[in-house]
C-alpha atoms as a PDB file:
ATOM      1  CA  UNK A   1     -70.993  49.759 136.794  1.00  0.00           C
ATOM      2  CA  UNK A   2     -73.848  51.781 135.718  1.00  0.00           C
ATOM      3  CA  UNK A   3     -75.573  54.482 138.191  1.00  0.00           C
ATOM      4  CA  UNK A   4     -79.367  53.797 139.767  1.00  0.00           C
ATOM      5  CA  UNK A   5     -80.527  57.390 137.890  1.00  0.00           C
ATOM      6  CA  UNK A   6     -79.548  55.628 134.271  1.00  0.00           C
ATOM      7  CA  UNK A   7     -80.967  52.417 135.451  1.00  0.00           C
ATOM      8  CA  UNK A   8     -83.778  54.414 136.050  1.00  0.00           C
ATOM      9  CA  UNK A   9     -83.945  56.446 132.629  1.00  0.00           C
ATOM     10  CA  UNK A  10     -83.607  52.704 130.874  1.00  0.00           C
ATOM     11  CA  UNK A  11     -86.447  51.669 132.867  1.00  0.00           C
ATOM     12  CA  UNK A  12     -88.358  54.376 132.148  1.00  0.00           C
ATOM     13  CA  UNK A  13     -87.902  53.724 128.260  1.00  0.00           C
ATOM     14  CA  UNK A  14     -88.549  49.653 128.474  1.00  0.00           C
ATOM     15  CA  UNK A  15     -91.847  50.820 130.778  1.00  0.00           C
ATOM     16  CA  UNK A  16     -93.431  53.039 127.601  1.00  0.00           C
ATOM     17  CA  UNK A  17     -92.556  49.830 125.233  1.00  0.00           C
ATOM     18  CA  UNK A  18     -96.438  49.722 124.062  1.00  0.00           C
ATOM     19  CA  UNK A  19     -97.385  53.039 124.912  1.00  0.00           C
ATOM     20  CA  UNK A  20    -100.405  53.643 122.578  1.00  0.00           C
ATOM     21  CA  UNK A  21     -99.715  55.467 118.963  1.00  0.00           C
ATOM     22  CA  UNK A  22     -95.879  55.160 119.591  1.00  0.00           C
ATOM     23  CA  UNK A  23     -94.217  52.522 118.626  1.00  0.00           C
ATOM     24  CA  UNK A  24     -90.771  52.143 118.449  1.00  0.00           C
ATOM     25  CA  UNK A  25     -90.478  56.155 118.631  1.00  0.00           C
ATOM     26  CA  UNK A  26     -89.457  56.610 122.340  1.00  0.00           C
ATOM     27  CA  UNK A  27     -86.233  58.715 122.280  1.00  0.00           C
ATOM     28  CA  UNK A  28     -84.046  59.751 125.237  1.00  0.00           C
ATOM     29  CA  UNK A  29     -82.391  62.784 124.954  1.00  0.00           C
ATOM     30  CA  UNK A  30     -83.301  63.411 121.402  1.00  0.00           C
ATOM     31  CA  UNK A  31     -81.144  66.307 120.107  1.00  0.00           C
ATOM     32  CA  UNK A  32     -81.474  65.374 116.445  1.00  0.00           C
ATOM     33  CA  UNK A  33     -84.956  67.031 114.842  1.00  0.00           C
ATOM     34  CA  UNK A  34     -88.298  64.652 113.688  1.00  0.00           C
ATOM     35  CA  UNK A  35     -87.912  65.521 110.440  1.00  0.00           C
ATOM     36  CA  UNK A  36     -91.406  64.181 108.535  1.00  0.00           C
ATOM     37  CA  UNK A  37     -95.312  63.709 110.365  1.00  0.00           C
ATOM     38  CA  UNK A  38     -94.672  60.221 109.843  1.00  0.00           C
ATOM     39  CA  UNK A  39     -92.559  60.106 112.921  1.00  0.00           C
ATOM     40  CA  UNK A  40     -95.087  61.491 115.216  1.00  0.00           C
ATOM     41  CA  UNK A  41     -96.643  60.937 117.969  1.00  0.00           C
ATOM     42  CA  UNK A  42     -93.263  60.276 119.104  1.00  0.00           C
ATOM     43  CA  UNK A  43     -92.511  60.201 122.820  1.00  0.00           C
ATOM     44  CA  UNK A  44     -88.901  61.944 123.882  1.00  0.00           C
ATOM     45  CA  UNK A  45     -87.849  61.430 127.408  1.00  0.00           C
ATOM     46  CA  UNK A  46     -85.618  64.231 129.434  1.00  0.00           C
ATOM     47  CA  UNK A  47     -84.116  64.013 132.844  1.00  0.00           C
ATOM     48  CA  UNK A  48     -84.221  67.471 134.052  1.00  0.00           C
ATOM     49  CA  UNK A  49     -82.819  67.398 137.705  1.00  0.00           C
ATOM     50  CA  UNK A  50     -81.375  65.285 140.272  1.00  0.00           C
ATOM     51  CA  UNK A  51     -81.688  66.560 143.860  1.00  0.00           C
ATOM     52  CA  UNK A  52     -79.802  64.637 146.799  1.00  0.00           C
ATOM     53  CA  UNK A  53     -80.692  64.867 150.466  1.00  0.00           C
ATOM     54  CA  UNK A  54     -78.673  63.028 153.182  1.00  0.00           C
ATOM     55  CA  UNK A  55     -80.461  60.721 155.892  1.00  0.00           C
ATOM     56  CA  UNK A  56     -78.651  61.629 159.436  1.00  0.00           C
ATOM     57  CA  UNK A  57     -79.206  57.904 160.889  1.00  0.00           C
ATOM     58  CA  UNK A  58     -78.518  55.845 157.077  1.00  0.00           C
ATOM     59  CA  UNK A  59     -75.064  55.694 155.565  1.00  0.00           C
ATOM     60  CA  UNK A  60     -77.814  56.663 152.278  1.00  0.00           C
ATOM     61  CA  UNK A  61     -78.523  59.770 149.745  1.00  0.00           C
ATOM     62  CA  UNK A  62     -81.955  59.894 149.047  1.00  0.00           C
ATOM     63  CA  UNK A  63     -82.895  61.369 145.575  1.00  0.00           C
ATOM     64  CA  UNK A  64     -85.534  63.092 143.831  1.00  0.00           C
ATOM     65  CA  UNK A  65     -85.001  62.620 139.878  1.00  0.00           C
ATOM     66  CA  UNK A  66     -87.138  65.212 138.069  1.00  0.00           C
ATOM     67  CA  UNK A  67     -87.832  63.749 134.902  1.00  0.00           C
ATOM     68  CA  UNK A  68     -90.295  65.325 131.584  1.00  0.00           C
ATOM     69  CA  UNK A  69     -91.403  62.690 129.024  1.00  0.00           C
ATOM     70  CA  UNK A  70     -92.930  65.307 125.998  1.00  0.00           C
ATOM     71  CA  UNK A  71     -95.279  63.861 123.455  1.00  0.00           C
ATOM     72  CA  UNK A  72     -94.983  65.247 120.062  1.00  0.00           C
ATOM     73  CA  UNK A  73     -98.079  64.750 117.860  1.00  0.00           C
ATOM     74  CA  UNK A  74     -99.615  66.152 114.920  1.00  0.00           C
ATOM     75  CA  UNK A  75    -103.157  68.379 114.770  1.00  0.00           C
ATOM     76  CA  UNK A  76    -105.589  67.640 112.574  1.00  0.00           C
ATOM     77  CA  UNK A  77    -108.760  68.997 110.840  1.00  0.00           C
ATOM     78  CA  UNK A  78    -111.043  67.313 112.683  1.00  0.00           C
ATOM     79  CA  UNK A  79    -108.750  67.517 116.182  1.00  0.00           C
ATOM     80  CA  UNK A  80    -106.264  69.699 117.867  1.00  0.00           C
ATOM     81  CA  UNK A  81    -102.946  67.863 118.786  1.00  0.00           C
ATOM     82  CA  UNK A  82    -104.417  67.914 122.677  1.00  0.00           C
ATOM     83  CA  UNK A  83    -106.962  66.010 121.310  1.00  0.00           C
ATOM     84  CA  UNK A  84    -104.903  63.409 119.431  1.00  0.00           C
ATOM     85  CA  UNK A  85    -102.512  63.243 122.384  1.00  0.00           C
ATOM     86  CA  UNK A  86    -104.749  62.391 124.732  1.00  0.00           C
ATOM     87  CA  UNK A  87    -104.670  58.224 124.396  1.00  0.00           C
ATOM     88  CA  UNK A  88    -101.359  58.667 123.980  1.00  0.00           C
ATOM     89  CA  UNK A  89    -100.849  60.675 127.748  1.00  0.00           C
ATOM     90  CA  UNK A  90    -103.358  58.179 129.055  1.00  0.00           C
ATOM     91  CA  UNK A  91    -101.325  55.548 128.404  1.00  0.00           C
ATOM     92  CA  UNK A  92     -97.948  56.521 129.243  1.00  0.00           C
ATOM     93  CA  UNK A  93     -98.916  57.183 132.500  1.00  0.00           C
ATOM     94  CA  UNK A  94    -100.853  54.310 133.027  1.00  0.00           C
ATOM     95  CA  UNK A  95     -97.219  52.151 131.726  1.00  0.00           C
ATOM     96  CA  UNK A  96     -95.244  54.210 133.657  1.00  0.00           C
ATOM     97  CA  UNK A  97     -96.740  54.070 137.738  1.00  0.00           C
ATOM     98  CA  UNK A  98     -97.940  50.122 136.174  1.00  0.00           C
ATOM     99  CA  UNK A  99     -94.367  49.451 138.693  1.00  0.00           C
ATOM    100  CA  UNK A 100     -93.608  52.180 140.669  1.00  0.00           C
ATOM    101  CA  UNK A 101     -90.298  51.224 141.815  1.00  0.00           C
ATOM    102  CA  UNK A 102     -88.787  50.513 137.749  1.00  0.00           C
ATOM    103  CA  UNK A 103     -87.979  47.111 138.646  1.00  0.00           C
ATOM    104  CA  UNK A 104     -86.481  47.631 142.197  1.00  0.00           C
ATOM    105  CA  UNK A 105     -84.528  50.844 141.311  1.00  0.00           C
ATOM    106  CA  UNK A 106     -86.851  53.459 142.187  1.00  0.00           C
ATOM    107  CA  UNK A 107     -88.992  53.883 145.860  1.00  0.00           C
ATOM    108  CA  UNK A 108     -91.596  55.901 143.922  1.00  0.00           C
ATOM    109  CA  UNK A 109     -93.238  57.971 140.764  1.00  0.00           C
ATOM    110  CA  UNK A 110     -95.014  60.852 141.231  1.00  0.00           C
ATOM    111  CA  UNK A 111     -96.425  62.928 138.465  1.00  0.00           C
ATOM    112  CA  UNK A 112     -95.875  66.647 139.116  1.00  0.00           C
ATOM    113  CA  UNK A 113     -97.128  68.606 136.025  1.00  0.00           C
ATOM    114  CA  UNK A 114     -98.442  68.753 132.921  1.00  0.00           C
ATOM    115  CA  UNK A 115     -97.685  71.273 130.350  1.00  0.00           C
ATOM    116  CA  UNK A 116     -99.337  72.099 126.962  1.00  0.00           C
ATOM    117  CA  UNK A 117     -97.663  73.802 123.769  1.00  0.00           C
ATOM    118  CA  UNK A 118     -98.684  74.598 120.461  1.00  0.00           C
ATOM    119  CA  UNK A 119     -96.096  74.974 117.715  1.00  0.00           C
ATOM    120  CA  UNK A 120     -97.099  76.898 114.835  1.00  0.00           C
ATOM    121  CA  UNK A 121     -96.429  75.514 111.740  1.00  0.00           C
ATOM    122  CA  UNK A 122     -98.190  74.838 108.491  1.00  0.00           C
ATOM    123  CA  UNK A 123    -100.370  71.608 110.447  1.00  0.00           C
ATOM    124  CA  UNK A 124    -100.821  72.172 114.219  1.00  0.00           C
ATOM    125  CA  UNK A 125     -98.179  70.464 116.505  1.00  0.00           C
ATOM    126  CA  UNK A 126     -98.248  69.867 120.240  1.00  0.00           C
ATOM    127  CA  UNK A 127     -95.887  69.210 122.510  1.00  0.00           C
ATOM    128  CA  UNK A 128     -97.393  67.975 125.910  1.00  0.00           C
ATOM    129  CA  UNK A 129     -94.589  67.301 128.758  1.00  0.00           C
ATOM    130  CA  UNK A 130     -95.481  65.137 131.563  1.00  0.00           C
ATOM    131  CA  UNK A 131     -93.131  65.908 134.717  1.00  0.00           C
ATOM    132  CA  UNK A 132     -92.596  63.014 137.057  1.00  0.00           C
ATOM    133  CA  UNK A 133     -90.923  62.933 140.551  1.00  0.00           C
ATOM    134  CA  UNK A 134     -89.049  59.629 140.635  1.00  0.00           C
ATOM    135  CA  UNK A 135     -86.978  59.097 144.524  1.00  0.00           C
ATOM    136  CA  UNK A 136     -84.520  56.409 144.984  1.00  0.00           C
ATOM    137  CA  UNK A 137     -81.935  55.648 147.400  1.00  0.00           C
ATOM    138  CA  UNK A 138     -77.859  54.997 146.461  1.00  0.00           C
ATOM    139  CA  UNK A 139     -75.241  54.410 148.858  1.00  0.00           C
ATOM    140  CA  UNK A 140     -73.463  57.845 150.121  1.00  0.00           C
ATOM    141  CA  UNK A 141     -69.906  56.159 148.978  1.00  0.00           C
ATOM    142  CA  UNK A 142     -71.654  54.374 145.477  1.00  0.00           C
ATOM    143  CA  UNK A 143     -73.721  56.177 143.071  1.00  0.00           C
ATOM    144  CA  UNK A 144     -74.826  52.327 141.620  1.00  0.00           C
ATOM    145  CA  UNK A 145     -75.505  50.577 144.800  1.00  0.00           C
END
């Protein structure tokens, strides 16, 4: 059986399906490097904690999955990566919280932060990371129930 947090990440990947400037380039984990502009704005999700606290009265662990979805896009001479990013941010959030619970896995999304760096290179790069709070409930005894 599969756990709710990689239900969750799989959600979160189907939910940016469409996100504006994209297309198919939604990675999880992405450990290999973009290795042309063509493949940008590309959108690279990363879980980067998962915190459990216990209810007293509920045989339940209640979670808080920390999760940062970076967007990778190119400058150009007329705008600065922020700039180009911007539809692109828009939108993924507005896909992501469209169902906050990620088809009855999660109680709720929260965005937390938003982060903004510039890569040097020959063309200005960005790399804006959007930080989202997602909780969700397993069983104490079964990490997919």
């Amino acid at each position: 059986m599969t756990t709710i947090r990689e239900n969750i990440l799989d959600q979160i990947k189907t939910a940016l399906t469409g996100t504006t400037g994209v297309s198919s380039r939604i990675f999880r984990e992405r450990v290999t490097p973009l290795t042309n502009r063509s493949q940008l704005p590309a959108l690279v999700i990363e879980p980067l904690s998962d915190t459990a606290s216990h209810a007293s009265t509920l045989p339940k662990i209640e979670w808080s999955l920390q999760v940062r979805i970076v967007c990778l896009v190119n400058g150009s001479a007329s705008s600065t990566p922020y700039e180009t990013a911007d539809p692109t941010i828009e939108s993924l959030h507005s896909n992501l919280t469209s169902d906050l619970t990620l088809n009855g896995n999660a109680i709720d999304i929260q965005i937390q932060s938003v982060d903004f760096e510039l890569i040097d290179a020959d063309q200005a790069l960005g790399a804006i990371s959007s930080t989202y709070e997602i909780r969700y409930r397993t069983s104490q005894t079964d990490l997919s129930a």
